[in-house]
N, C-alpha and C. Protein backbone atom coordinates (compact mmCIF):
# COMPACT_ATOMS: atom_id res chain seq x y z
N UNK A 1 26.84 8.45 -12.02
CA UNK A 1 25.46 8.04 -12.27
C UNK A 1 25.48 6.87 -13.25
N UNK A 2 24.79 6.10 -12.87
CA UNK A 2 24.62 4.38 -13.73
C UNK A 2 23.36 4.86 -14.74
N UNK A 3 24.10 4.20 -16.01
CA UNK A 3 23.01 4.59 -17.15
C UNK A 3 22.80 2.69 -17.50
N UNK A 4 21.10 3.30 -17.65
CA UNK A 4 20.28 2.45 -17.91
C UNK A 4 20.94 1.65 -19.23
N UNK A 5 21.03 0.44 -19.77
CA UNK A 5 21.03 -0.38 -20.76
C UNK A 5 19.64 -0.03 -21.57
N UNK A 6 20.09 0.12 -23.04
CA UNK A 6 18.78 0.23 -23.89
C UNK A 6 17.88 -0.74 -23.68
N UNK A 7 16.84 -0.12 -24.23
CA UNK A 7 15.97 -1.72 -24.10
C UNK A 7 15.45 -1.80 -25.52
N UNK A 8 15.58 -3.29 -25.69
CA UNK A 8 16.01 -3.75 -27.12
C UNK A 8 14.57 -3.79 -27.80
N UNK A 9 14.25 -3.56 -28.82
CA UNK A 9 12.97 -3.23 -29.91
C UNK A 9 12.92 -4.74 -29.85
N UNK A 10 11.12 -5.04 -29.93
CA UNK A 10 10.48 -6.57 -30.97
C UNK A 10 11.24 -7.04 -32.03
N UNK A 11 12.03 -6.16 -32.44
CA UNK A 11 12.38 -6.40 -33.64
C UNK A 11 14.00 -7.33 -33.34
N UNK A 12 14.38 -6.30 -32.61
CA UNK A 12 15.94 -7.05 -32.12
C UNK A 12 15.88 -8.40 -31.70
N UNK A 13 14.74 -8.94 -30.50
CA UNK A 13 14.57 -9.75 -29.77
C UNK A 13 13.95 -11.26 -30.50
N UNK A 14 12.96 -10.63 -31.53
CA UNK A 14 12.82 -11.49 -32.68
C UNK A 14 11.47 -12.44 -32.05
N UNK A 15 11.31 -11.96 -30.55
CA UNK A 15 9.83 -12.65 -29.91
C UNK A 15 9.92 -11.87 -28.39
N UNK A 16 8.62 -12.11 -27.94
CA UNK A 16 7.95 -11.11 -26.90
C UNK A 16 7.80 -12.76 -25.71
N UNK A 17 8.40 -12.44 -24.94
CA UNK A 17 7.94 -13.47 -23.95
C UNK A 17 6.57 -13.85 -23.47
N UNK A 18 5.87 -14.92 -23.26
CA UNK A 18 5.27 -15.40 -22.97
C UNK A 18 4.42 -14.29 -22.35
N UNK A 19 2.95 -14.13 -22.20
CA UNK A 19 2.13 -13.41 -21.98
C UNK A 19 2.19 -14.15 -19.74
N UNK A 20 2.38 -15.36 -19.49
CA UNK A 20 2.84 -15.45 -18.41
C UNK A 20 3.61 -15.49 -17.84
N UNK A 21 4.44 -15.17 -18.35
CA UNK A 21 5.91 -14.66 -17.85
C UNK A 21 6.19 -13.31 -17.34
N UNK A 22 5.12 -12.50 -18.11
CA UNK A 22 5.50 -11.05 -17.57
C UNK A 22 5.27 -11.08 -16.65
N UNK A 23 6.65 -10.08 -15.73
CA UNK A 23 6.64 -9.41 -14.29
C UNK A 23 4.75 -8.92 -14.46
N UNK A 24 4.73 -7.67 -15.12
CA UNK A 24 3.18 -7.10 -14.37
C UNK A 24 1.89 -8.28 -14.48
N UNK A 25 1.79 -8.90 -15.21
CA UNK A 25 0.48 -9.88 -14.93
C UNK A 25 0.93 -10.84 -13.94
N UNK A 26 2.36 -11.22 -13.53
CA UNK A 26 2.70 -11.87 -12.60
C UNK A 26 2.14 -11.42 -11.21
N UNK A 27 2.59 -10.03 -11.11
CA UNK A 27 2.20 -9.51 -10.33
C UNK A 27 1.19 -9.33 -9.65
N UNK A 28 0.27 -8.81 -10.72
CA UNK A 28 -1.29 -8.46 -10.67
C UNK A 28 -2.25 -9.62 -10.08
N UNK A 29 -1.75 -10.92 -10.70
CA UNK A 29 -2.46 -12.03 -10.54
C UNK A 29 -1.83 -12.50 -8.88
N UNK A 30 -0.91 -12.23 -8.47
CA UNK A 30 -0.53 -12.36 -7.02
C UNK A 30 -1.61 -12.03 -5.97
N UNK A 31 -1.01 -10.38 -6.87
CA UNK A 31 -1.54 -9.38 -5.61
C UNK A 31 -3.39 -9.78 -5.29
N UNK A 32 -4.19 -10.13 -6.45
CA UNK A 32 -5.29 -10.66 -6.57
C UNK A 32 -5.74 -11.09 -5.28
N UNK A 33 -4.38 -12.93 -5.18
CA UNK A 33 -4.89 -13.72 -4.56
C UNK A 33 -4.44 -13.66 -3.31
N UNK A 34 -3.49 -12.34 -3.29
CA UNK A 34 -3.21 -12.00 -1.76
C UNK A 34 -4.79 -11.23 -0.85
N UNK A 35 -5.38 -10.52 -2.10
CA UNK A 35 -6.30 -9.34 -1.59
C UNK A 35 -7.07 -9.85 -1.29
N UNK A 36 -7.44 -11.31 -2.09
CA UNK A 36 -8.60 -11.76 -1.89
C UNK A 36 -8.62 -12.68 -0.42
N UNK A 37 -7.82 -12.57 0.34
CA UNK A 37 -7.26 -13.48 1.70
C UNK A 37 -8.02 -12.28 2.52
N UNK A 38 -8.02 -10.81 2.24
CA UNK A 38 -8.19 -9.55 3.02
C UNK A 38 -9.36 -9.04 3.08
N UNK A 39 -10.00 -9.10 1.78
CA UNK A 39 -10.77 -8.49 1.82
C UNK A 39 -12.65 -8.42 2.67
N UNK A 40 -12.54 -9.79 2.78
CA UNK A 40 -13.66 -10.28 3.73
C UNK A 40 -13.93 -9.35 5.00
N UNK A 41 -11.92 -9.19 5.57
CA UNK A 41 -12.11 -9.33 6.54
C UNK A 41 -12.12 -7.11 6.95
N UNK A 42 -11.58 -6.50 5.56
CA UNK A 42 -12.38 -5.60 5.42
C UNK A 42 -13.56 -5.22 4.95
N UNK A 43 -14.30 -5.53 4.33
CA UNK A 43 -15.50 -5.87 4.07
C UNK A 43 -16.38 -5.94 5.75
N UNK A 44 -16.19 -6.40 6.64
CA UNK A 44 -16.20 -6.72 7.96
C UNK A 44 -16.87 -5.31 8.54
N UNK A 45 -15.74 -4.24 8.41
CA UNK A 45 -15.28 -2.97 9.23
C UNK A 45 -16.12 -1.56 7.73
N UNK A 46 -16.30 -2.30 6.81
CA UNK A 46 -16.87 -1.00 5.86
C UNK A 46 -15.63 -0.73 5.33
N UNK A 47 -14.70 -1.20 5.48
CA UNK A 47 -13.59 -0.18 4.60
C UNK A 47 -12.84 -0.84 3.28
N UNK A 48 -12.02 -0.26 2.63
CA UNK A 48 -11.59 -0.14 1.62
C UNK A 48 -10.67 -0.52 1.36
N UNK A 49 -9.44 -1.19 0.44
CA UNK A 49 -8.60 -1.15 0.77
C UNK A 49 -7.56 -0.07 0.75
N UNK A 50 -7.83 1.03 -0.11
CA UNK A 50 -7.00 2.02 0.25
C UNK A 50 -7.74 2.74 1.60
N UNK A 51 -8.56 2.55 2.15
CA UNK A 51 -8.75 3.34 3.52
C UNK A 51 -8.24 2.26 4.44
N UNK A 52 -7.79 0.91 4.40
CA UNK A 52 -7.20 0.16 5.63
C UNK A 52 -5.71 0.63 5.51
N UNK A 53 -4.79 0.94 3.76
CA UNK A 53 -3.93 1.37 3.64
C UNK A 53 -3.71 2.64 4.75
N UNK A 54 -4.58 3.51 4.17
CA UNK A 54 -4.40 4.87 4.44
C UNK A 54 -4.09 4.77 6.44
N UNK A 55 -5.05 4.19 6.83
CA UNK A 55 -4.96 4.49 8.75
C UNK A 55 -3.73 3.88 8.84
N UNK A 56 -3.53 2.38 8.24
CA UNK A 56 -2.19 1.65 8.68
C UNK A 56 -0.78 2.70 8.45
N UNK A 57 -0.92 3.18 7.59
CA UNK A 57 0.02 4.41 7.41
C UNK A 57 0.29 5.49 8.38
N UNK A 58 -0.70 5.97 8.47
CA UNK A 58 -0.71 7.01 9.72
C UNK A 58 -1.21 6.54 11.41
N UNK A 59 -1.57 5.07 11.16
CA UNK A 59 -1.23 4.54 12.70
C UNK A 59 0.40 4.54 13.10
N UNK A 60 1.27 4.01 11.83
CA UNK A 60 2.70 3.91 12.17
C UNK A 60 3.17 5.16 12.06
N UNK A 61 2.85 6.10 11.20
CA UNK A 61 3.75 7.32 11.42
C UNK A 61 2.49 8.89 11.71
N UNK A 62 1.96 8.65 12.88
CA UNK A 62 1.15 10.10 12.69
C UNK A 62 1.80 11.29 12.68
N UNK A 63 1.21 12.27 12.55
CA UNK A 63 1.69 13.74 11.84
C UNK A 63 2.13 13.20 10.47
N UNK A 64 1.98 12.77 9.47
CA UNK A 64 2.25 12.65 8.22
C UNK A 64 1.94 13.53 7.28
N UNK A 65 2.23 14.21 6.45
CA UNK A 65 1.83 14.94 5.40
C UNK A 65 1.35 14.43 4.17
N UNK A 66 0.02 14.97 3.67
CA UNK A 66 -0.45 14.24 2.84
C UNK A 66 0.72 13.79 1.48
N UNK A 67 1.31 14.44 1.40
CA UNK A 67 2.49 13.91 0.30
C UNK A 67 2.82 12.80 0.38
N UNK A 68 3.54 12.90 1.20
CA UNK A 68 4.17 11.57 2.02
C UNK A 68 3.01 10.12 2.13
N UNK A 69 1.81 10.52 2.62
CA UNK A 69 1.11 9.51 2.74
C UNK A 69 0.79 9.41 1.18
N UNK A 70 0.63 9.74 0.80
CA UNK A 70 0.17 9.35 -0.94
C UNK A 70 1.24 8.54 -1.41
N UNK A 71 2.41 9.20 -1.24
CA UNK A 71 3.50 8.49 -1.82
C UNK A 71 3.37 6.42 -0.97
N UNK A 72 3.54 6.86 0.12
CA UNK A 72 3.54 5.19 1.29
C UNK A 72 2.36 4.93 0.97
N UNK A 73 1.15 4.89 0.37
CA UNK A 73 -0.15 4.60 -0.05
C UNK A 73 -0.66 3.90 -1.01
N UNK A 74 0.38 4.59 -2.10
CA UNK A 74 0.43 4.63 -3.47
C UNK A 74 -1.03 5.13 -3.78
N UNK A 75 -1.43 5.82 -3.34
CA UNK A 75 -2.91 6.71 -3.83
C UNK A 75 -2.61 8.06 -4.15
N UNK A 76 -3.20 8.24 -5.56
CA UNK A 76 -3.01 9.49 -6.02
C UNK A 76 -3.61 10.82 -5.46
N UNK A 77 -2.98 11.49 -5.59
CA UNK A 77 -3.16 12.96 -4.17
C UNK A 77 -4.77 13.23 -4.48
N UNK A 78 -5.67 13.69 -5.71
CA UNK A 78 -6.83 13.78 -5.81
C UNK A 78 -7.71 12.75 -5.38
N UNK A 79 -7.47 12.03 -5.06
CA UNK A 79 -8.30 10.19 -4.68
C UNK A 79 -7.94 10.26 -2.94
N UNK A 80 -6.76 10.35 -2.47
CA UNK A 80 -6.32 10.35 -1.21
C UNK A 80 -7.11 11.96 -0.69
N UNK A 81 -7.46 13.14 -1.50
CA UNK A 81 -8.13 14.08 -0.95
C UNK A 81 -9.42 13.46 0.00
N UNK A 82 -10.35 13.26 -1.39
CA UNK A 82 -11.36 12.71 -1.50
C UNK A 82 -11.67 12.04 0.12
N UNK A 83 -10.48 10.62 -0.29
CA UNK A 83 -10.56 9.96 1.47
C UNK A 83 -10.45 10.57 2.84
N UNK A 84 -9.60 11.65 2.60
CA UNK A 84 -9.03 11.76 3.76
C UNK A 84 -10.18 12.83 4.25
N UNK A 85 -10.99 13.29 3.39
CA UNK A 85 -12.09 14.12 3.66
C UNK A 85 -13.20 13.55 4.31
N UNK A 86 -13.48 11.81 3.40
CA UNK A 86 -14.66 11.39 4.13
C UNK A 86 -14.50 10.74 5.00
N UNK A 87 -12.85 10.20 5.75
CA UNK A 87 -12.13 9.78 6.93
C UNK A 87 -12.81 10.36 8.25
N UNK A 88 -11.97 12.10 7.64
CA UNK A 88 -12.49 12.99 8.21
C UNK A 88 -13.60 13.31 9.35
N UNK A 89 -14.79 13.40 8.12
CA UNK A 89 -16.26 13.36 8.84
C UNK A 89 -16.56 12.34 9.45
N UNK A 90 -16.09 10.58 9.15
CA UNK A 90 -16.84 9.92 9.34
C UNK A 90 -15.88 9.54 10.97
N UNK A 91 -14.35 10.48 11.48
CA UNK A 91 -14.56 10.65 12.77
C UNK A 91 -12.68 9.91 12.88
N UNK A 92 -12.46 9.34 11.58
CA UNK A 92 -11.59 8.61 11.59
C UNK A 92 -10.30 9.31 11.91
N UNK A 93 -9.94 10.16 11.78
CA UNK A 93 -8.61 11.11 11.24
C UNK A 93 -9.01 12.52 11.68
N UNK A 94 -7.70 13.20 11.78
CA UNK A 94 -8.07 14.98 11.94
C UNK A 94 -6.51 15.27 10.79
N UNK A 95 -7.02 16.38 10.04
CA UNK A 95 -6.27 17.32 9.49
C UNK A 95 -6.02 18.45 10.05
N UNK A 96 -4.76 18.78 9.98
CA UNK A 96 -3.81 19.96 10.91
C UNK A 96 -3.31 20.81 9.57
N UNK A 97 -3.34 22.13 9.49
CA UNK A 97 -2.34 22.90 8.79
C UNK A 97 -1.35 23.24 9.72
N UNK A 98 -0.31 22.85 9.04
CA UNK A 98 1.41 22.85 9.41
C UNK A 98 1.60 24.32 9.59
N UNK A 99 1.85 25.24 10.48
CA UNK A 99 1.97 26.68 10.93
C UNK A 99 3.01 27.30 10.19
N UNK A 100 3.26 27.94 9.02
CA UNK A 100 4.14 28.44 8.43
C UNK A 100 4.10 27.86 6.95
N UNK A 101 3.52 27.26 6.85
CA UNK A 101 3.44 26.52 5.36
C UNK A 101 1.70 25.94 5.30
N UNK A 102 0.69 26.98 4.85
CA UNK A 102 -0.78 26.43 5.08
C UNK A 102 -1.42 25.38 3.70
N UNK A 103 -0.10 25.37 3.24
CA UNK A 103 -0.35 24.33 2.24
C UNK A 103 -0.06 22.97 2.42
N UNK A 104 0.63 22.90 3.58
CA UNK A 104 0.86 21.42 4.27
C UNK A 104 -0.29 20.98 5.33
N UNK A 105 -0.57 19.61 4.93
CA UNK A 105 -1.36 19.10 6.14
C UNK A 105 -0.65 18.20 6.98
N UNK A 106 -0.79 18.01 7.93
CA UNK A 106 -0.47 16.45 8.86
C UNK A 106 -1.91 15.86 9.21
N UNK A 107 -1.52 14.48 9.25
CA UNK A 107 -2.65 13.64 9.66
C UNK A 107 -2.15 12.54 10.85
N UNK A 108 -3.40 12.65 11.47
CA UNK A 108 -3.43 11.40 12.94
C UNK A 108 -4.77 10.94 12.93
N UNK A 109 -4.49 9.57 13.36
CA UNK A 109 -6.08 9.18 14.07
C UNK A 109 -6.20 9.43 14.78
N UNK A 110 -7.90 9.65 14.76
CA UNK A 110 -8.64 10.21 16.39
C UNK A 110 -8.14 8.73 17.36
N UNK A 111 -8.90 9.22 18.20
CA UNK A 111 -9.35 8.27 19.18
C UNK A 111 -10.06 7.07 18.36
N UNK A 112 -11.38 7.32 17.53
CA UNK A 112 -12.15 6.28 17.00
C UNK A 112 -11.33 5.76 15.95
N UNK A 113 -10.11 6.12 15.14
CA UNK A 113 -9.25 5.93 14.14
C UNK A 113 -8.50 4.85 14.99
N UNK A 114 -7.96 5.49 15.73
CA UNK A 114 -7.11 4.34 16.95
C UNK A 114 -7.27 3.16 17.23
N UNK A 115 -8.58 3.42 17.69
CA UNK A 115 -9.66 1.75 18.68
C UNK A 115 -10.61 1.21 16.79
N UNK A 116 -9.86 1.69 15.77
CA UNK A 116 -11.08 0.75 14.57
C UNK A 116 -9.78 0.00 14.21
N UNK A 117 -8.67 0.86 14.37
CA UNK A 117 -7.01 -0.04 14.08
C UNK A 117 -6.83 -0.95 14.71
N UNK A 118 -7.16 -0.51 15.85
CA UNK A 118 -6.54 -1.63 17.41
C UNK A 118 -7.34 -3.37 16.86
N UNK A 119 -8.87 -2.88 16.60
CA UNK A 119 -9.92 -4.05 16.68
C UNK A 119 -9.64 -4.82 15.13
N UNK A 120 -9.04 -3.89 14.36
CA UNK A 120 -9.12 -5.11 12.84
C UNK A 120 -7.51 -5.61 12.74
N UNK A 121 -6.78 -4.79 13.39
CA UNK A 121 -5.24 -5.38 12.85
C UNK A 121 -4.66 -7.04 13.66
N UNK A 122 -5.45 -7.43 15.06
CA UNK A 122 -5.35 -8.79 15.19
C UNK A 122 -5.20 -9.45 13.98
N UNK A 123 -6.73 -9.24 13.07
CA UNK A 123 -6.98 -10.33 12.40
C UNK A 123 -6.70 -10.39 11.41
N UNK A 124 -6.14 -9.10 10.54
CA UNK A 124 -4.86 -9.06 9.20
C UNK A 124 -3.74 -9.20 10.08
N UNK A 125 -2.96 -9.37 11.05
CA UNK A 125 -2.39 -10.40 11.11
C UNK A 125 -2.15 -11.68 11.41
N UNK A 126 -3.20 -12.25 11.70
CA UNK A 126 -3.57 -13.49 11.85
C UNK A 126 -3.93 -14.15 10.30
N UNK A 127 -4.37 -13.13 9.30
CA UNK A 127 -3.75 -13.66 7.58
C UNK A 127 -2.62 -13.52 7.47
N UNK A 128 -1.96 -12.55 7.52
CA UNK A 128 -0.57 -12.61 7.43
C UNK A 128 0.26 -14.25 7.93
N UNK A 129 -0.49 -14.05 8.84
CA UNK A 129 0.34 -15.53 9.74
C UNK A 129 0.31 -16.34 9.04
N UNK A 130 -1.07 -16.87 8.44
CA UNK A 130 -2.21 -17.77 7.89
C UNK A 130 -0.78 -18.03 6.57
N UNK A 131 -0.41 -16.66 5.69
CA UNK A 131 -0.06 -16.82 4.38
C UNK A 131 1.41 -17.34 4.75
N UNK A 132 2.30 -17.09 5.94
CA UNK A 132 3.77 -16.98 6.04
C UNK A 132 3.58 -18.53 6.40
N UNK A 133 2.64 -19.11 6.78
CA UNK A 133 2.53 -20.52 7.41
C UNK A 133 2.38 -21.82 6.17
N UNK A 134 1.74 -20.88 4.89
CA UNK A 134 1.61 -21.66 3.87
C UNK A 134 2.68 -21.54 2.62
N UNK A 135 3.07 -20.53 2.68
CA UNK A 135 4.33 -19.95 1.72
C UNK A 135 6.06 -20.11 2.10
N UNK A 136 5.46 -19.87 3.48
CA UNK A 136 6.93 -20.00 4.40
C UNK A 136 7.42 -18.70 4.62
N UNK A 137 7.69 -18.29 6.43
CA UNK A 137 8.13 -17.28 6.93
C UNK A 137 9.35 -16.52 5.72
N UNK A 138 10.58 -17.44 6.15
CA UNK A 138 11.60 -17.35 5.46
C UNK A 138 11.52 -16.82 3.97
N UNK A 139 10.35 -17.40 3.00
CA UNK A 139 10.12 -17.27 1.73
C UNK A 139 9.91 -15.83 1.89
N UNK A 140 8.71 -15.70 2.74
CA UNK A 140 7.86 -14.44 2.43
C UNK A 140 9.16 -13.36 2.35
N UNK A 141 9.59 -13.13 3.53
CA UNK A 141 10.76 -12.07 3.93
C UNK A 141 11.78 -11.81 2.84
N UNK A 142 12.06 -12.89 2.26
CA UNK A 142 12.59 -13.24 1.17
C UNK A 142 12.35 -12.57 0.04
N UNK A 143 11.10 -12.46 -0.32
CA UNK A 143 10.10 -12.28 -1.59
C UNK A 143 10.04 -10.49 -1.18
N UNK A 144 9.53 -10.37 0.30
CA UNK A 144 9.50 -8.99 -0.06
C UNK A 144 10.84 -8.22 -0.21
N UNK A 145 11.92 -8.59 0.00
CA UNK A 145 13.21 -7.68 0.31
C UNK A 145 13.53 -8.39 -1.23
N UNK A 146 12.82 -8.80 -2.01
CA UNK A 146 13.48 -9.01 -3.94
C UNK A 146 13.07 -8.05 -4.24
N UNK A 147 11.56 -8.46 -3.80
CA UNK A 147 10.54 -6.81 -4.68
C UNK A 147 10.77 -5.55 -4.26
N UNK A 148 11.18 -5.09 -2.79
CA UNK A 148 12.05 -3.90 -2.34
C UNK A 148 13.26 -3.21 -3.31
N UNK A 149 14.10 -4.38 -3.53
CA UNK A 149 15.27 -3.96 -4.11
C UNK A 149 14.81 -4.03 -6.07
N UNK A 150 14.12 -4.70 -6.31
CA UNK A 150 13.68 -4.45 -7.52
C UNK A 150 12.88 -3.12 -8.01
N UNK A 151 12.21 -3.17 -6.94
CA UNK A 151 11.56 -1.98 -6.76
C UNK A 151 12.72 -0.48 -7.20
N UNK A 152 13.30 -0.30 -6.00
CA UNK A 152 14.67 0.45 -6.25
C UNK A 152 15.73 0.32 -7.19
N UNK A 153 16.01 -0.55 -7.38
CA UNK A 153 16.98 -0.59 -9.09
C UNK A 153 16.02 -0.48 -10.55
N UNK A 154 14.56 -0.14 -10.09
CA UNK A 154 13.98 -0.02 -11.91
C UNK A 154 13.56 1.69 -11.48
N UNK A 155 13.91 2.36 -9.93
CA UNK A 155 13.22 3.64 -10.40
C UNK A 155 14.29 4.52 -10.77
């Protein structure tokens, strides 16, 4: 097992990097001007962005367990309840108890979950396109397989 390197006190370092330099406001301020490319075009359909999360999730993998989808979501299990409840009613999704374990759910889209995926995902990827066309294919692919593996060497 690989042990973490300390991480050195204000005091050791003798200065705090640049307030734009940090990874998380780096981040934050990205993700911003990525969302803000998206959101119109959910805004469009009524939804959210953790409810475009949530179907895109369980369009690619149905039968999912809410665990699992929380985790691929990043929505916290009380917040992902909430959704998956008013998903639910509003026709989007069905919840299954898993036969032997009634504390597990799986989730799929209905039919109307299906055909609201089918009709908005053209056109998030046609941003997608929009962003790989201005950033560069190559870059993008690039950028996400840093943040993948960064991702994985800080957990």
């Amino acid at each position: 097992m690989s042990r973490k390197p300390p991480i050195p006190d204000e005091a050791e370092t003798g200065q705090m990097r640049r307030f734009e330099e940090a990874l998380p406001i780096a981040l934050l301020r990205t993700r911003e001007v990525v969302m803000a490319r998206f959101r119109p075009h959910l805004a469009e359909y009524g939804m959210t962005e953790q409810q475009w999360r949530l179907i895109r999730v369980v369009q690619q993998r149905p039968g999912i367990d809410a665990t699992a989808l929380s985790e691929a979501c990043c929505i916290l299990m009380p917040s992902l309840s909430r959704m998956l409840k008013n998903l639910e009613t509003d026709g989007l999704l069905t919840r299954k108890k898993v036969e032997g374990d009634m504390r597990r759910q799986v989730i799929s889209l209905t039919k109307q979950g299906k055909d609201l995926f089918a009709k908005m995902a053209p056109k998030a990827e046609a941003i997608y396109a929009q962003m790989e066309a201005e950033f560069g294919k190559s870059d993008m692919s690039d950028l996400i397989g840093q943040l993948q593996t960064l991702r994985r060497s800080l957990k």
